[in-house]
Each structure stands twice: as structure tokens, then as C-alpha cells.
PDB file of N, CA and C in Angstrom:
ATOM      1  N   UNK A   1    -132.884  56.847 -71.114  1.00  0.00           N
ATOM      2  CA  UNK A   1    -131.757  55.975 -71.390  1.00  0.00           C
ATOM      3  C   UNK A   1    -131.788  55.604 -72.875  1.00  0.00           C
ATOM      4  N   UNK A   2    -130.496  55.319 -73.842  1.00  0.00           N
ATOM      5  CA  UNK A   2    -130.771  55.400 -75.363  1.00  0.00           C
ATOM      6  C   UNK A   2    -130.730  53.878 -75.264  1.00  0.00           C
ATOM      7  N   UNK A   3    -130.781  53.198 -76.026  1.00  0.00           N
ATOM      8  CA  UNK A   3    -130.732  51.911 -76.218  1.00  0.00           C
ATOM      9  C   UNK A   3    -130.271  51.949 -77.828  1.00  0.00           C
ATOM     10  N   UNK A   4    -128.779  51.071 -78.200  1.00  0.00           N
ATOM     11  CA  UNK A   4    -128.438  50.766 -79.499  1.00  0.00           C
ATOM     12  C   UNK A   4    -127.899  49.353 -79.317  1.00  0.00           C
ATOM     13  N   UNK A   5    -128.119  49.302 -80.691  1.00  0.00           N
ATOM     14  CA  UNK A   5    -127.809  47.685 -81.090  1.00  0.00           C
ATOM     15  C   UNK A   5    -126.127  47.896 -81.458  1.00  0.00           C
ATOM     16  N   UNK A   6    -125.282  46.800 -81.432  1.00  0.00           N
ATOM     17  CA  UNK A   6    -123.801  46.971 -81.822  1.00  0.00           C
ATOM     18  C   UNK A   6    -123.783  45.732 -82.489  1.00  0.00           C
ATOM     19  N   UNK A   7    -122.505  45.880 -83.539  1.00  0.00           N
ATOM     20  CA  UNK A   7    -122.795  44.406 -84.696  1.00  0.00           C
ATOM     21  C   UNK A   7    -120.652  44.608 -84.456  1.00  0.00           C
ATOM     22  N   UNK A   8    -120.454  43.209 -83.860  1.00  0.00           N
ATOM     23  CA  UNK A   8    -118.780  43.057 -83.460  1.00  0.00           C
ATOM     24  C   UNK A   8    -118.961  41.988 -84.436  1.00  0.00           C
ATOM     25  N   UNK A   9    -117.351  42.273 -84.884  1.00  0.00           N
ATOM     26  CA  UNK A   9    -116.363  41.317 -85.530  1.00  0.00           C
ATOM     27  C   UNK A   9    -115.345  40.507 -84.619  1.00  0.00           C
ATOM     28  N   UNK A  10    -115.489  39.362 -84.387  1.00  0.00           N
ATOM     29  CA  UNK A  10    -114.272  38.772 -83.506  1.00  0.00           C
ATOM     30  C   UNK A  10    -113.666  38.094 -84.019  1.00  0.00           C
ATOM     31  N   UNK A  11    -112.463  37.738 -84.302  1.00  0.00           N
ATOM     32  CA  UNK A  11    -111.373  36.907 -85.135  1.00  0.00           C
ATOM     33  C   UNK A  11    -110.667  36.041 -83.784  1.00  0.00           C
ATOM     34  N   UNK A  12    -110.521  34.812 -83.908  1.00  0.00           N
ATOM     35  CA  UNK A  12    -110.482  33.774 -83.343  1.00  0.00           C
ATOM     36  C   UNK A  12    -109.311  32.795 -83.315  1.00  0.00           C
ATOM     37  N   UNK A  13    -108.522  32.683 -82.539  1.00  0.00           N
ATOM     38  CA  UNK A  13    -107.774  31.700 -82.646  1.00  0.00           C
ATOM     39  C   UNK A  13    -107.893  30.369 -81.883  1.00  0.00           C
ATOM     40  N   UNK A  14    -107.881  29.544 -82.240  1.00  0.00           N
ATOM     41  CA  UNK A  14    -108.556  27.977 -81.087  1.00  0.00           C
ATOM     42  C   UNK A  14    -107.910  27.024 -81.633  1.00  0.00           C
ATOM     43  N   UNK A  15    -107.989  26.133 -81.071  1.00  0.00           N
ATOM     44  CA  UNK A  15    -108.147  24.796 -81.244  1.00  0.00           C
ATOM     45  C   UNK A  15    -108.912  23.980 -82.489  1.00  0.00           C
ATOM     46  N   UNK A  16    -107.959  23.540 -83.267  1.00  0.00           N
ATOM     47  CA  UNK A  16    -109.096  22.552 -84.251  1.00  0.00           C
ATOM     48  C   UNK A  16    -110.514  22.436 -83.925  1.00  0.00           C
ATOM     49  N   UNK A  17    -110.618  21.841 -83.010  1.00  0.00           N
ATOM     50  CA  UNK A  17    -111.340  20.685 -82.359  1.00  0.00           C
ATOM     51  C   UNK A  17    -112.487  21.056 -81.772  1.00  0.00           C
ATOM     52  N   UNK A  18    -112.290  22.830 -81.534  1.00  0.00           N
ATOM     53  CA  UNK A  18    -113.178  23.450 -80.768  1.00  0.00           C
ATOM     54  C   UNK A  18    -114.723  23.795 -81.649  1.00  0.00           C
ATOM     55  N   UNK A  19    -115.532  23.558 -81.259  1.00  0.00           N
ATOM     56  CA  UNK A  19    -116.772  24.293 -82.157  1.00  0.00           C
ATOM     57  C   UNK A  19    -117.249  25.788 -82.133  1.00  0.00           C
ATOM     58  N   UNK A  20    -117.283  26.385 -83.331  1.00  0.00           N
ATOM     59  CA  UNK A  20    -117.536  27.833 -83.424  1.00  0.00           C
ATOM     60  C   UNK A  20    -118.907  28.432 -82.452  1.00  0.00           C
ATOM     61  N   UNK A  21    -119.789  27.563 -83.111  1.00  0.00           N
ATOM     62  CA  UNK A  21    -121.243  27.595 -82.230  1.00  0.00           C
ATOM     63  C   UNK A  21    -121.117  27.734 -80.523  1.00  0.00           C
ATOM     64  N   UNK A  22    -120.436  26.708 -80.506  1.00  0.00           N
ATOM     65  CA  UNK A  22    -120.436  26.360 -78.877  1.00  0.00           C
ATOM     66  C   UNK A  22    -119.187  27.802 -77.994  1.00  0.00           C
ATOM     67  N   UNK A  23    -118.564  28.232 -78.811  1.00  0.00           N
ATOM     68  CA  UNK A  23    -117.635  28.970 -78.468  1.00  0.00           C
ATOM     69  C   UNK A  23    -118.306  30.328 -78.517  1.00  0.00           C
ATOM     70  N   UNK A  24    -119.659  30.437 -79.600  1.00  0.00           N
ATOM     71  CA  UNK A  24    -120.226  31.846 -79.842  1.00  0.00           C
ATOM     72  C   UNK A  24    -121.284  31.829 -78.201  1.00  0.00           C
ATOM     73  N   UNK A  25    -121.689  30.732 -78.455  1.00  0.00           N
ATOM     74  CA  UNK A  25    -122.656  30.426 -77.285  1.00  0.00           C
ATOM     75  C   UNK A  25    -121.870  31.058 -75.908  1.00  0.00           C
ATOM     76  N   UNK A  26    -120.804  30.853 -75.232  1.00  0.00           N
ATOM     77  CA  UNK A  26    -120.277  31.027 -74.468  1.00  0.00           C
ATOM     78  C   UNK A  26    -119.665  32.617 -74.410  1.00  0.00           C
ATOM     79  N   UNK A  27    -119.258  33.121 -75.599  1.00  0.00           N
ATOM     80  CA  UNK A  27    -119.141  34.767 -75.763  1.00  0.00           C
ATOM     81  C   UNK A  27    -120.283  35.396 -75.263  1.00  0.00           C
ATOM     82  N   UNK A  28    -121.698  34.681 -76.027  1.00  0.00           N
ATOM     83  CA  UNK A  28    -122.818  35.880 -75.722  1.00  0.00           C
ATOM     84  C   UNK A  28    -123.298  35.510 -74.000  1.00  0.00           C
ATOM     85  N   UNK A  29    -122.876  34.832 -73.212  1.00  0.00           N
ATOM     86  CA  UNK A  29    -123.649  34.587 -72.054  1.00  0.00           C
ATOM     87  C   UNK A  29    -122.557  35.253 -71.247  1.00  0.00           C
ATOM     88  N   UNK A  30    -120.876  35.208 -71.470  1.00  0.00           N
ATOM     89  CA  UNK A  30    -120.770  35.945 -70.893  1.00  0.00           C
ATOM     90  C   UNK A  30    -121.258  37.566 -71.231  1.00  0.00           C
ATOM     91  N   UNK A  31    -120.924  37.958 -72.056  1.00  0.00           N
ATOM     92  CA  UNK A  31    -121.691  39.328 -72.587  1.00  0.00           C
ATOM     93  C   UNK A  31    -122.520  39.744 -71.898  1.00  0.00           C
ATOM     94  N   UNK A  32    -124.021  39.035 -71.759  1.00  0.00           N
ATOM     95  CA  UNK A  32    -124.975  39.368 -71.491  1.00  0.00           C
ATOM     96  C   UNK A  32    -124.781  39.023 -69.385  1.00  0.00           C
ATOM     97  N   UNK A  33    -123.592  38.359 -68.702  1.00  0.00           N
ATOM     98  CA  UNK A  33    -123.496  38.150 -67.554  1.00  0.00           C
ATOM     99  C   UNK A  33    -123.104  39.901 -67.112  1.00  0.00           C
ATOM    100  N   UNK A  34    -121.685  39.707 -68.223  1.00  0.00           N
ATOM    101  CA  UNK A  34    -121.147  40.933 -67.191  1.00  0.00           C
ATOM    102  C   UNK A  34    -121.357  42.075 -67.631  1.00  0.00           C
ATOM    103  N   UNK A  35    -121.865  42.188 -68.622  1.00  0.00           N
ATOM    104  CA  UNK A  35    -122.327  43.624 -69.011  1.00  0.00           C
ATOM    105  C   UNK A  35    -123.349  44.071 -69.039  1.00  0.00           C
ATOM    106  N   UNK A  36    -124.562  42.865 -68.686  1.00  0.00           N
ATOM    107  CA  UNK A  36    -125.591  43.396 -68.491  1.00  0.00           C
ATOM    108  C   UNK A  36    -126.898  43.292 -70.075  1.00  0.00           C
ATOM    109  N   UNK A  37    -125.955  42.978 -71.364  1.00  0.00           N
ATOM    110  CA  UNK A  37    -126.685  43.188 -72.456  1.00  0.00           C
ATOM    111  C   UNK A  37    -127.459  42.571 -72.430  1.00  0.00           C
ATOM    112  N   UNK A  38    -129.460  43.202 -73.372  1.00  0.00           N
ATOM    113  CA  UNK A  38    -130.805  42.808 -73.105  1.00  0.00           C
ATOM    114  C   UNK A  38    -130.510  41.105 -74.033  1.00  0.00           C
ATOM    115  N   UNK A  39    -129.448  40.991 -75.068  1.00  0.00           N
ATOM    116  CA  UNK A  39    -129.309  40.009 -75.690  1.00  0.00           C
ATOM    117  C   UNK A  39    -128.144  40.233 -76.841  1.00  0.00           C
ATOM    118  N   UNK A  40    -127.781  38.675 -76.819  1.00  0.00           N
ATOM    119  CA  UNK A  40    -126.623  38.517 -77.587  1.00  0.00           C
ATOM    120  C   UNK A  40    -126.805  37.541 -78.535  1.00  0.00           C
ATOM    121  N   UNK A  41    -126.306  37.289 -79.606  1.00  0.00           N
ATOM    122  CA  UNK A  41    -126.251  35.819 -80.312  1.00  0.00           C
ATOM    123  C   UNK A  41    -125.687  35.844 -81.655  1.00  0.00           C
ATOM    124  N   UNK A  42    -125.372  34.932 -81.916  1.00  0.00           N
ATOM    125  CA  UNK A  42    -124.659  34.270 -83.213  1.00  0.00           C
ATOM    126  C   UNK A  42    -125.374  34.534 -84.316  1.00  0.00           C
ATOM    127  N   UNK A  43    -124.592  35.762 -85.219  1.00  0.00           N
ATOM    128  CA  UNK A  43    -125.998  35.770 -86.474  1.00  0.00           C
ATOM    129  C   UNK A  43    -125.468  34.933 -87.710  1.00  0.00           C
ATOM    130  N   UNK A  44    -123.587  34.761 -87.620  1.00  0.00           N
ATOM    131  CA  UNK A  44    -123.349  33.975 -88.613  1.00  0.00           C
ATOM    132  C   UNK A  44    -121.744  33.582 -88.650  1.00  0.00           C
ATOM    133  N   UNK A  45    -121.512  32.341 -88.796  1.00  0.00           N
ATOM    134  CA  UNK A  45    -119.323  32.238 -88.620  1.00  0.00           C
ATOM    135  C   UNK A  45    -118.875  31.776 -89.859  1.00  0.00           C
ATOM    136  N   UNK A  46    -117.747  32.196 -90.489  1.00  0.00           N
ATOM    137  CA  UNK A  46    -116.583  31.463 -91.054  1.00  0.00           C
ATOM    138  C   UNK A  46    -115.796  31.427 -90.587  1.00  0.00           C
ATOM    139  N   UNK A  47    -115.431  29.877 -91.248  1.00  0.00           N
ATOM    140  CA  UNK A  47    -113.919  29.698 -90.768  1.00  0.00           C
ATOM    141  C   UNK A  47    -112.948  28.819 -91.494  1.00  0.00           C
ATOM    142  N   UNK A  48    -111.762  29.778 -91.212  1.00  0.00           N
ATOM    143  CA  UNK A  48    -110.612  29.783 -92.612  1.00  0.00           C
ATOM    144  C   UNK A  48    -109.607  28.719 -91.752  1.00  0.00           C
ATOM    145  N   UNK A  49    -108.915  28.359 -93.491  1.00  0.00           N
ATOM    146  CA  UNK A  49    -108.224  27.035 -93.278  1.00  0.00           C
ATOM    147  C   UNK A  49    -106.902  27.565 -92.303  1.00  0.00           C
ATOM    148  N   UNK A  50    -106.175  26.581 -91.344  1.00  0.00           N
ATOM    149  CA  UNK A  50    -105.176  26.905 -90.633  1.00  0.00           C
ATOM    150  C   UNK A  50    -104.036  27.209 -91.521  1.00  0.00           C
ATOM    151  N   UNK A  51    -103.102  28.212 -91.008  1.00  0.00           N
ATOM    152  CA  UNK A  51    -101.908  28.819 -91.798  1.00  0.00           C
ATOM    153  C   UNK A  51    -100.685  27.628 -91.493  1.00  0.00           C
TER     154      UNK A  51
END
């Protein structure tokens, strides 16, 4: 079986109010629920002013 690492870009639309962290937190658990991945996590966020 091969095993590779993958490095995603996700662009985001939310809520002011919402926290990036807490929102990355919740991407990688599902990730790692339904797909099975050995691990997921937050290596780093920006975030740009609203249009």
C-alpha cells in the first residue's frame, strides 16, 4: 500500500465571528472520520479583510 502526504488549500467563506482554528479543527476530524486519514492538522491560516 503507498502512503503520501497531500498539502490542500481551502478558501473560506464564514461568518465574522467564526474562529479559523476552531473551524480547521473541525475540517481535520472530519477528514480523518470519513476518510480514514492517519492525520490531519492546521499547519498555518490567513485571513483577508471582508469585500
Amino acid at each position: 500500500m503507498a502512503r503520501f502526504d497531500l498539502f490542500l488549500k481551502v478558501e473560506v467563506d464564514s461568518e465574522v465571528q467564526e474562529d479559523p482554528q476552531r473551524f480547521a479543527e473541525e475540517l481535520c476530524r472530519i477528514l480523518r472520520r470519513t476518510y480514514g486519514v492517519r492525520g490531519a492538522e492546521l499547519s498555518s491560516y490567513s485571513e483577508h479583510p471582508a469585500d
